[in-house]
Protein backbone atom coordinates (compact mmCIF):
# COMPACT_ATOMS: atom_id res chain seq x y z
CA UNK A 1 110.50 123.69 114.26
CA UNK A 2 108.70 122.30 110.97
CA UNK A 3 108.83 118.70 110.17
CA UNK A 4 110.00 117.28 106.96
CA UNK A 5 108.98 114.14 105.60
CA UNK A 6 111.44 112.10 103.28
CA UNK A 7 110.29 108.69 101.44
CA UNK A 8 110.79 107.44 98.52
CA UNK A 9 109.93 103.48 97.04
CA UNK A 10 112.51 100.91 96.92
CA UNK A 11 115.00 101.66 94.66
CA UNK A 12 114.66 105.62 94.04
CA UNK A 13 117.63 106.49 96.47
CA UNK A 14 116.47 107.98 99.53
CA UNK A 15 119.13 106.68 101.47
CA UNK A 16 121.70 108.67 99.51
CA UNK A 17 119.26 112.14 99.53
CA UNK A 18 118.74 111.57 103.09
CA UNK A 19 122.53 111.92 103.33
CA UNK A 20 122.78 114.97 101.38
CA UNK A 21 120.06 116.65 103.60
CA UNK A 22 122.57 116.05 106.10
CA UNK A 23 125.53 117.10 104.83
CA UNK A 24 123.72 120.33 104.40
CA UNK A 25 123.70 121.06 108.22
CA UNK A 26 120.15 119.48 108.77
CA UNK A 27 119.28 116.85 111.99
CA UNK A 28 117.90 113.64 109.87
CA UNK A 29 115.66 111.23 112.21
CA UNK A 30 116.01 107.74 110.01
CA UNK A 31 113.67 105.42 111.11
CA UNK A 32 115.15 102.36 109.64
CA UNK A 33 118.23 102.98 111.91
CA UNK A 34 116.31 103.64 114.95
CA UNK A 35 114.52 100.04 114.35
CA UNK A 36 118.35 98.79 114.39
CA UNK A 37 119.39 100.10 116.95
CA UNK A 38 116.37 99.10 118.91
CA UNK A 39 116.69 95.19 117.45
CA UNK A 40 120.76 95.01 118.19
CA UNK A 41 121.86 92.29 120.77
CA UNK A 42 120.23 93.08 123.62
CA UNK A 43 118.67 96.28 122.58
CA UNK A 44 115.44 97.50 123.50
CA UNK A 45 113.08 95.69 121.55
CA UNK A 46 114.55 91.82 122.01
CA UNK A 47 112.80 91.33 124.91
CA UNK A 48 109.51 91.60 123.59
CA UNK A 49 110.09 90.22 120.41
CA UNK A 50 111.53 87.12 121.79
CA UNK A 51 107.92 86.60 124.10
CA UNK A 52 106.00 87.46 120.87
CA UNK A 53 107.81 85.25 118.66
CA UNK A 54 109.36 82.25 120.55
CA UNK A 55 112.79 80.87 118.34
CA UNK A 56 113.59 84.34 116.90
CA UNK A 57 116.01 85.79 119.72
CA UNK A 58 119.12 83.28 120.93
CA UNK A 59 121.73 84.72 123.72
CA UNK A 60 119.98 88.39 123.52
CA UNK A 61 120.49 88.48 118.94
CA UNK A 62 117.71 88.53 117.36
CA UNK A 63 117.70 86.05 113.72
CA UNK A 64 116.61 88.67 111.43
CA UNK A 65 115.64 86.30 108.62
CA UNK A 66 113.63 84.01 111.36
CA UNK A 67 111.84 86.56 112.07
CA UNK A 68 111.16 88.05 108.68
CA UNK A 69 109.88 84.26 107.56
CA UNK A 70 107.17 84.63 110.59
CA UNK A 71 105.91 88.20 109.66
CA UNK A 72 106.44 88.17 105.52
CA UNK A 73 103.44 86.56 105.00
CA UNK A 74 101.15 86.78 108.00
CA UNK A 75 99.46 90.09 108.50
CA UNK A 76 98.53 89.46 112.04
CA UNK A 77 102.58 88.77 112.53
CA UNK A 78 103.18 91.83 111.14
CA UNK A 79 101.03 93.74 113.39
CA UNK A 80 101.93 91.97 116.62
CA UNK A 81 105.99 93.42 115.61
CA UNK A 82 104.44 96.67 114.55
CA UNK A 83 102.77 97.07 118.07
CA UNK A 84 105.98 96.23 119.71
CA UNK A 85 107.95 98.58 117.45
CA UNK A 86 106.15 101.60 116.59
CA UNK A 87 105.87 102.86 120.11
CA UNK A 88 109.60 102.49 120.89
CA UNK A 89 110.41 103.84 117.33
CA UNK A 90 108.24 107.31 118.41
CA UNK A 91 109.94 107.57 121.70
CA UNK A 92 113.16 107.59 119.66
CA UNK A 93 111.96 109.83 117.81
CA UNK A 94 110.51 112.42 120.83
CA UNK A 95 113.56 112.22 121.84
CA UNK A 96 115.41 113.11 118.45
CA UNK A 97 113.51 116.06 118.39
CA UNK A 98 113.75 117.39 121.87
CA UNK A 99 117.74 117.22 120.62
CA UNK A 100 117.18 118.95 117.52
CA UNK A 101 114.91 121.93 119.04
CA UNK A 102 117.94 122.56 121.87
CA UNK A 103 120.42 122.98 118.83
CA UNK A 104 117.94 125.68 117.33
CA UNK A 105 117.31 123.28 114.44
CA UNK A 106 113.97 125.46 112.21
CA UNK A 107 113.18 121.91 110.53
CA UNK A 108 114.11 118.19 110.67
CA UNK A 109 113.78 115.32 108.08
CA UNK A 110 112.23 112.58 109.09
CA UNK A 111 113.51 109.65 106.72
CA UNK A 112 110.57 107.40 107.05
CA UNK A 113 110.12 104.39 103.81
CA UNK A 114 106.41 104.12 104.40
CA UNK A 115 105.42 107.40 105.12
CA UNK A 116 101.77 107.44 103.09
CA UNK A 117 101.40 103.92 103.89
CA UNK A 118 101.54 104.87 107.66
CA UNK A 119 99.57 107.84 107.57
CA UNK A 120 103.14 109.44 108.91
CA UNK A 121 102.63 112.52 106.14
CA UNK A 122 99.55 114.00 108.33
CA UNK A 123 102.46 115.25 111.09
CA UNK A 124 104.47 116.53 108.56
CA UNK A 125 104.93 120.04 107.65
CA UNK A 126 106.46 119.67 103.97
CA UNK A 127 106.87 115.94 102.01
CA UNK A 128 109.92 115.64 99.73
CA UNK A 129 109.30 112.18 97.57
CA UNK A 130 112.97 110.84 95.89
CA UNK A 131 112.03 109.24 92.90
CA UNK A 132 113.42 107.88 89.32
CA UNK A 133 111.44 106.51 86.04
CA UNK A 134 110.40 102.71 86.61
CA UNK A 135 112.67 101.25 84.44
CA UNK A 136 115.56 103.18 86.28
CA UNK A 137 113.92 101.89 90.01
CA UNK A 138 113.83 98.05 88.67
CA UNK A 139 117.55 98.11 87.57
CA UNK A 140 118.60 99.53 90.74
CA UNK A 141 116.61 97.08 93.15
CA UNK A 142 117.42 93.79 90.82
CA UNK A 143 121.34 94.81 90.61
CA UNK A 144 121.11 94.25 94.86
CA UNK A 145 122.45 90.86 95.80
CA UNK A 146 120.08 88.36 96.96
CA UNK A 147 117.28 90.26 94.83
CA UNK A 148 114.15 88.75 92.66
CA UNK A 149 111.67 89.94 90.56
CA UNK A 150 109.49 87.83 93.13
CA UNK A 151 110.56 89.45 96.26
CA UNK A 152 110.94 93.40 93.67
CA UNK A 153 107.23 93.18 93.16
CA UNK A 154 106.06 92.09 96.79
CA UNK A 155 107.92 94.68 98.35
CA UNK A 156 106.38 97.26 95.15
CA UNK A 157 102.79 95.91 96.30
CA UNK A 158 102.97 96.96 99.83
CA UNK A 159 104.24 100.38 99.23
CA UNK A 160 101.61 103.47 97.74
CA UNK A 161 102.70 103.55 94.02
CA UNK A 162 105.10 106.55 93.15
CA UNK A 163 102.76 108.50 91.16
CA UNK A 164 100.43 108.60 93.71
CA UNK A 165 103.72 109.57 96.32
CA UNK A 166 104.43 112.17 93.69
CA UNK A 167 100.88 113.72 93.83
CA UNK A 168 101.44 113.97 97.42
CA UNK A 169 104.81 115.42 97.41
CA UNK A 170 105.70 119.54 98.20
CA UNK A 171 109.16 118.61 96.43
CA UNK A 172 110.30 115.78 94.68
CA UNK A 173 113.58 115.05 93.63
CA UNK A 174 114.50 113.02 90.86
CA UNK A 175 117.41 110.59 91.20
CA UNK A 176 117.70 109.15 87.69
CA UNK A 177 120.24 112.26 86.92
CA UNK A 178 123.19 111.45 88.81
CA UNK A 179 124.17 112.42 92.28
CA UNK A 180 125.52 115.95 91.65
CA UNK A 181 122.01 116.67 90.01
CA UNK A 182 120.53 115.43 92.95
CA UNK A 183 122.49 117.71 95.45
CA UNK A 184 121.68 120.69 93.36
CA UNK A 185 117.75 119.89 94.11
CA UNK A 186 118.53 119.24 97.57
CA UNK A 187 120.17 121.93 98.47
CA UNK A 188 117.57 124.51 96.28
CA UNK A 189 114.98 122.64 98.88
CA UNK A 190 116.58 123.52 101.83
CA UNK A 191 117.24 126.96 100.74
CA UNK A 192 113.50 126.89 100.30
CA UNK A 193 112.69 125.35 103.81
CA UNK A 194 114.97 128.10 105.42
CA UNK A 195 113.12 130.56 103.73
CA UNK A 196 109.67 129.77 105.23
CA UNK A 197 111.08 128.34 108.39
């Protein structure tokens, strides 16, 4: 079973082409919903988030925004959550594709934002990279409620700049055409993946 990587910056709609790889029949693994699940009242994580960062967790919910004003700016935060998270996020993910190889899936997306950032493209077979032109990206992310060009450009700085995602891509697809453009691309990549798989 081959492993596909999906990312894409903020903006580009990898959400929405993650969707479409699914609609096509193929098991998605998205990592952003298995941190969710794993931070929901009660849910895996709280425990040790709530010892690692007293005041975030009250009657077994953790206060997302608490918790993001601890880690946004402090780097060793951020890697005290990542140490709690990343191991529970894998076994997720073992598991998601111990599920996937019993239904005779030949490949799997894994919809992961920070894929090059992570070093997560080394266990991938293929990388397909969503992306749009800058100016389309900046309109997108600044029309989302509760947006600034402050927060935009933080969020831009932490994540490997497209072009350099692009270099790195086996298949990109470009968003900035519509969604029916972007299914046609889709599905031509999975036709692709079946292909070699």
């Amino acid at each position: 079973m081959k492993i596909i990587g999906l990312t894409g910056s903020i903006g580009m709609g990898k959400s929405e082409t993650a969707k479409m790889f699914a609609a096509l029949g193929v098991p998605v693994f998205d990592a952003d919903a298995a941190v969710h699940k794993l931070q929901v009242k009660n849910g895996r994580a709280i425990p040790a988030i709530d010892a690692a960062f007293p005041g975030v967790v009250a009657d077994g919910v953790l206060d997302r925004q608490k918790l993001g004003a601890q880690v946004f700016a402090d780097p060793e935060a951020k890697k005290r959550l990542e140490a709690i998270m990343h191991p529970m996020v894998a076994d997720e993910r073992v598991g998601f594709f111990a599920d996937a190889e019993k239904q005779g899936a030949k490949f799997v997306i894994l919809d992961i934002p920070l894929l090059f950032e992570t070093g997560g493209n080394a266990a991938c077979d293929k990388v397909v990279v969503v992306s749009a032109p800058a100016d389309v990206q900046r309109a997108r992310v600044l029309a989302r409620p509760g947006m600034t060009v402050e927060k935009f450009e933080h969020i831009l700085a932490r994540q490997t700049p497209d072009a350099d995602k692009r270099v790195g891509a086996d298949y990109i697809v470009d968003t900035s055409r519509g969604l029916e453009d972007a299914r046609a691309q889709v599905k031509k990549i999975v036709e692709e993946l079946e292909a070699i798989s």
